[in-house]
Protein backbone atom coordinates (compact mmCIF):
# COMPACT_ATOMS: atom_id res chain seq x y z
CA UNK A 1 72.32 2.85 -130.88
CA UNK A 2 71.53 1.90 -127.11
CA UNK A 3 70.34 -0.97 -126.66
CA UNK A 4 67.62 -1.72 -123.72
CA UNK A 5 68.42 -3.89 -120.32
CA UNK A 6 66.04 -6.32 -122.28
CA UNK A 7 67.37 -6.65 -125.28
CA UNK A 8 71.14 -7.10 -123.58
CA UNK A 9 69.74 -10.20 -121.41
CA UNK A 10 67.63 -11.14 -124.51
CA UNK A 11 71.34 -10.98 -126.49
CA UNK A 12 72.81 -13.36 -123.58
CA UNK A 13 70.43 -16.07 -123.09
CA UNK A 14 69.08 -16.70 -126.64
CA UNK A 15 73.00 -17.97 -127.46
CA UNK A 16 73.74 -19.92 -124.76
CA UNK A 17 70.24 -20.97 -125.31
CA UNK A 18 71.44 -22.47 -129.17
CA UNK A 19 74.89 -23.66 -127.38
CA UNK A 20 73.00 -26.00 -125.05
CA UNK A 21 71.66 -27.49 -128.32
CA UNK A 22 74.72 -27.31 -129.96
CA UNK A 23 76.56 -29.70 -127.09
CA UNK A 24 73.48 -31.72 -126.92
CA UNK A 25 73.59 -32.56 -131.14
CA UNK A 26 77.23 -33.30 -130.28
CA UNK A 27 76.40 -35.44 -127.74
CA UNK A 28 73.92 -37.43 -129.80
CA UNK A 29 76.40 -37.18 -132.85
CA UNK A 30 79.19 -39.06 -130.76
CA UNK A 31 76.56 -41.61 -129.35
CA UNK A 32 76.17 -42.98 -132.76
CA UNK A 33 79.73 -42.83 -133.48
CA UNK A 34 80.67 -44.23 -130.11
CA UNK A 35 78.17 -47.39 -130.94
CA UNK A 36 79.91 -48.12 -134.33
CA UNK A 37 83.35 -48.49 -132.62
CA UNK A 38 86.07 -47.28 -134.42
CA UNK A 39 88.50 -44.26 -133.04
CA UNK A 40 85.24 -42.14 -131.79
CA UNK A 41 84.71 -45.47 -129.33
CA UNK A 42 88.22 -44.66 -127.38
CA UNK A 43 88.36 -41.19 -127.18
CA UNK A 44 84.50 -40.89 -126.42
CA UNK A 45 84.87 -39.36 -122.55
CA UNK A 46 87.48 -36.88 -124.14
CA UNK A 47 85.14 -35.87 -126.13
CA UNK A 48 82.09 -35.12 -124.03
CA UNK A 49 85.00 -33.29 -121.80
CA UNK A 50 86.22 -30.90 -124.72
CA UNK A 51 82.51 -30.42 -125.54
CA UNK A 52 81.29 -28.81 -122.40
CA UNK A 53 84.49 -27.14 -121.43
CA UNK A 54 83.94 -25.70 -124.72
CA UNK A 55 80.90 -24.88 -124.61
CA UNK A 56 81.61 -23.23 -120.99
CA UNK A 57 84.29 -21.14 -122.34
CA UNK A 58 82.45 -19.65 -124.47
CA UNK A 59 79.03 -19.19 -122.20
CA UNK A 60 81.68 -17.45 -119.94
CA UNK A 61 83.20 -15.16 -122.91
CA UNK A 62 79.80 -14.38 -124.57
CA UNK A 63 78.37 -13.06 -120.88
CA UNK A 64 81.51 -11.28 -120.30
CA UNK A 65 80.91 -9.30 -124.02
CA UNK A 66 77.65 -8.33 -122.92
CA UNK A 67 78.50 -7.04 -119.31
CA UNK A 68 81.16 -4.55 -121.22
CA UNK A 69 78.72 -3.82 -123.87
CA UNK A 70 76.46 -2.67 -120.95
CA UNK A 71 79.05 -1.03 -119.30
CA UNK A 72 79.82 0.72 -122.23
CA UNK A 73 76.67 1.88 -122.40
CA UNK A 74 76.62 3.65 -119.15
CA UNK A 75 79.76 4.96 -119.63
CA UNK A 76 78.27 6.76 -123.02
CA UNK A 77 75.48 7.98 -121.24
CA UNK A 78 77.29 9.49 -118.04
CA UNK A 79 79.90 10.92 -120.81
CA UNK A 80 76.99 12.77 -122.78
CA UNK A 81 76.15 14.39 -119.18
CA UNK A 82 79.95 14.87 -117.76
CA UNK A 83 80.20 16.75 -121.51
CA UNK A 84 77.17 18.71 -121.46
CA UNK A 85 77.84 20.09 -118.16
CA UNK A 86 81.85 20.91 -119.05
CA UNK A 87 80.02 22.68 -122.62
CA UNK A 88 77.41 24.89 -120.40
CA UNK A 89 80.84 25.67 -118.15
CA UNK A 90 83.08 26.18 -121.37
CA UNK A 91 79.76 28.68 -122.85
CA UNK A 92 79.79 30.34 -119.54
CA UNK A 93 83.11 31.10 -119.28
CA UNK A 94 83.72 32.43 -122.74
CA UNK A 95 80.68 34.86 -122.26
CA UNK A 96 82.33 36.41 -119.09
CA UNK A 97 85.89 36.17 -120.74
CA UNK A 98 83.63 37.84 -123.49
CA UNK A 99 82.83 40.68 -121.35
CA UNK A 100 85.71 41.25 -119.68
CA UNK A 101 87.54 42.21 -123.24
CA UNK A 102 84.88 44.09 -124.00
CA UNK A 103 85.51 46.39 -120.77
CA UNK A 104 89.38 46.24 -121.08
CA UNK A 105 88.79 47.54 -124.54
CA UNK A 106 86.71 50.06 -123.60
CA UNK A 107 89.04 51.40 -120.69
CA UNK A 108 91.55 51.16 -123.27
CA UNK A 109 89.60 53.38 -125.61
CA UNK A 110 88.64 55.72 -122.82
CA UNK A 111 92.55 55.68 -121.89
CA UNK A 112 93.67 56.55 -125.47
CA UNK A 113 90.65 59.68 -126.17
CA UNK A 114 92.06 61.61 -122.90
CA UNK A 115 95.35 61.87 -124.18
C-alpha cells in the first residue's frame, strides 16, 4: 500500500499535533499538584523539563519514522522499475540464448545426416 505525500505529512503533524496537548494536560495536571504542595511542589521544574524533552524526543523519533517510511517508498518504486527493466533484459536474453540452441542443434543435425 503506498501511501500519498499527503497522507505521510498528514501521518506527522496530526501526532505531534495530540503531543502538544498531551504536554500541555501535563502541564495543567502539575499546576494543580504544584499548588497543593506536597512532593509535586519540589520537583515541579524537573518536571516541566522531563515533559518537553520528552515530548521532543519523541516529535524527533516520530518525524524520523516517517522520512524512512517515505524513503522506503521510493526505494519500492525505483525497485519495481530497476526489476522490470533487468526482467525485459533477462526475457531478451533467453529468447536469443533460445535461438542460438536452436541453430547449434540444427548444425548439429545437419552435421550428423551427412555422415
Amino acid at each position: 500500500m503506498k501511501l500519498s505525500k499527503q497522507s505521510l505529512i498528514l501521518a506527522t503533524i496530526v501526532p505531534l499535533i495530540f503531543g502538544v496537548i498531551i504536554l500541555l494536560n501535563f502541564k495543567t495536571a502539575i499546576d494543580i499538584l504544584d499548588q497543593l504542595g506536597g512532593s509535586t511542589h519540589l520537583i515541579y521544574d524537573q518536571l516541566i523539563i522531563i515533559g518537553i524533552f520528552a515530548f521532543l524526543a519523541l516529535s524527533v523519533y516520530w518525524c524520523v519514522m516517517m522520512y524512512l517510511i517515505s524513503l522506503l517508498q521510493e526505494n519500492l518504486l525505483r525497485l519495481d522499475s530497476n526489476l522490470d527493466k533487468a526482467a525485459d533484459i533477462g526475457a531478451k536474453h533467453l529468447s536469443e540464448s533460445k535461438s542460438l540452441l536452436n541453430q547449434v542443434i540444427s548444425i548439429l543435425k545437419r552435421y550428423e545426416s551427412s555422415q
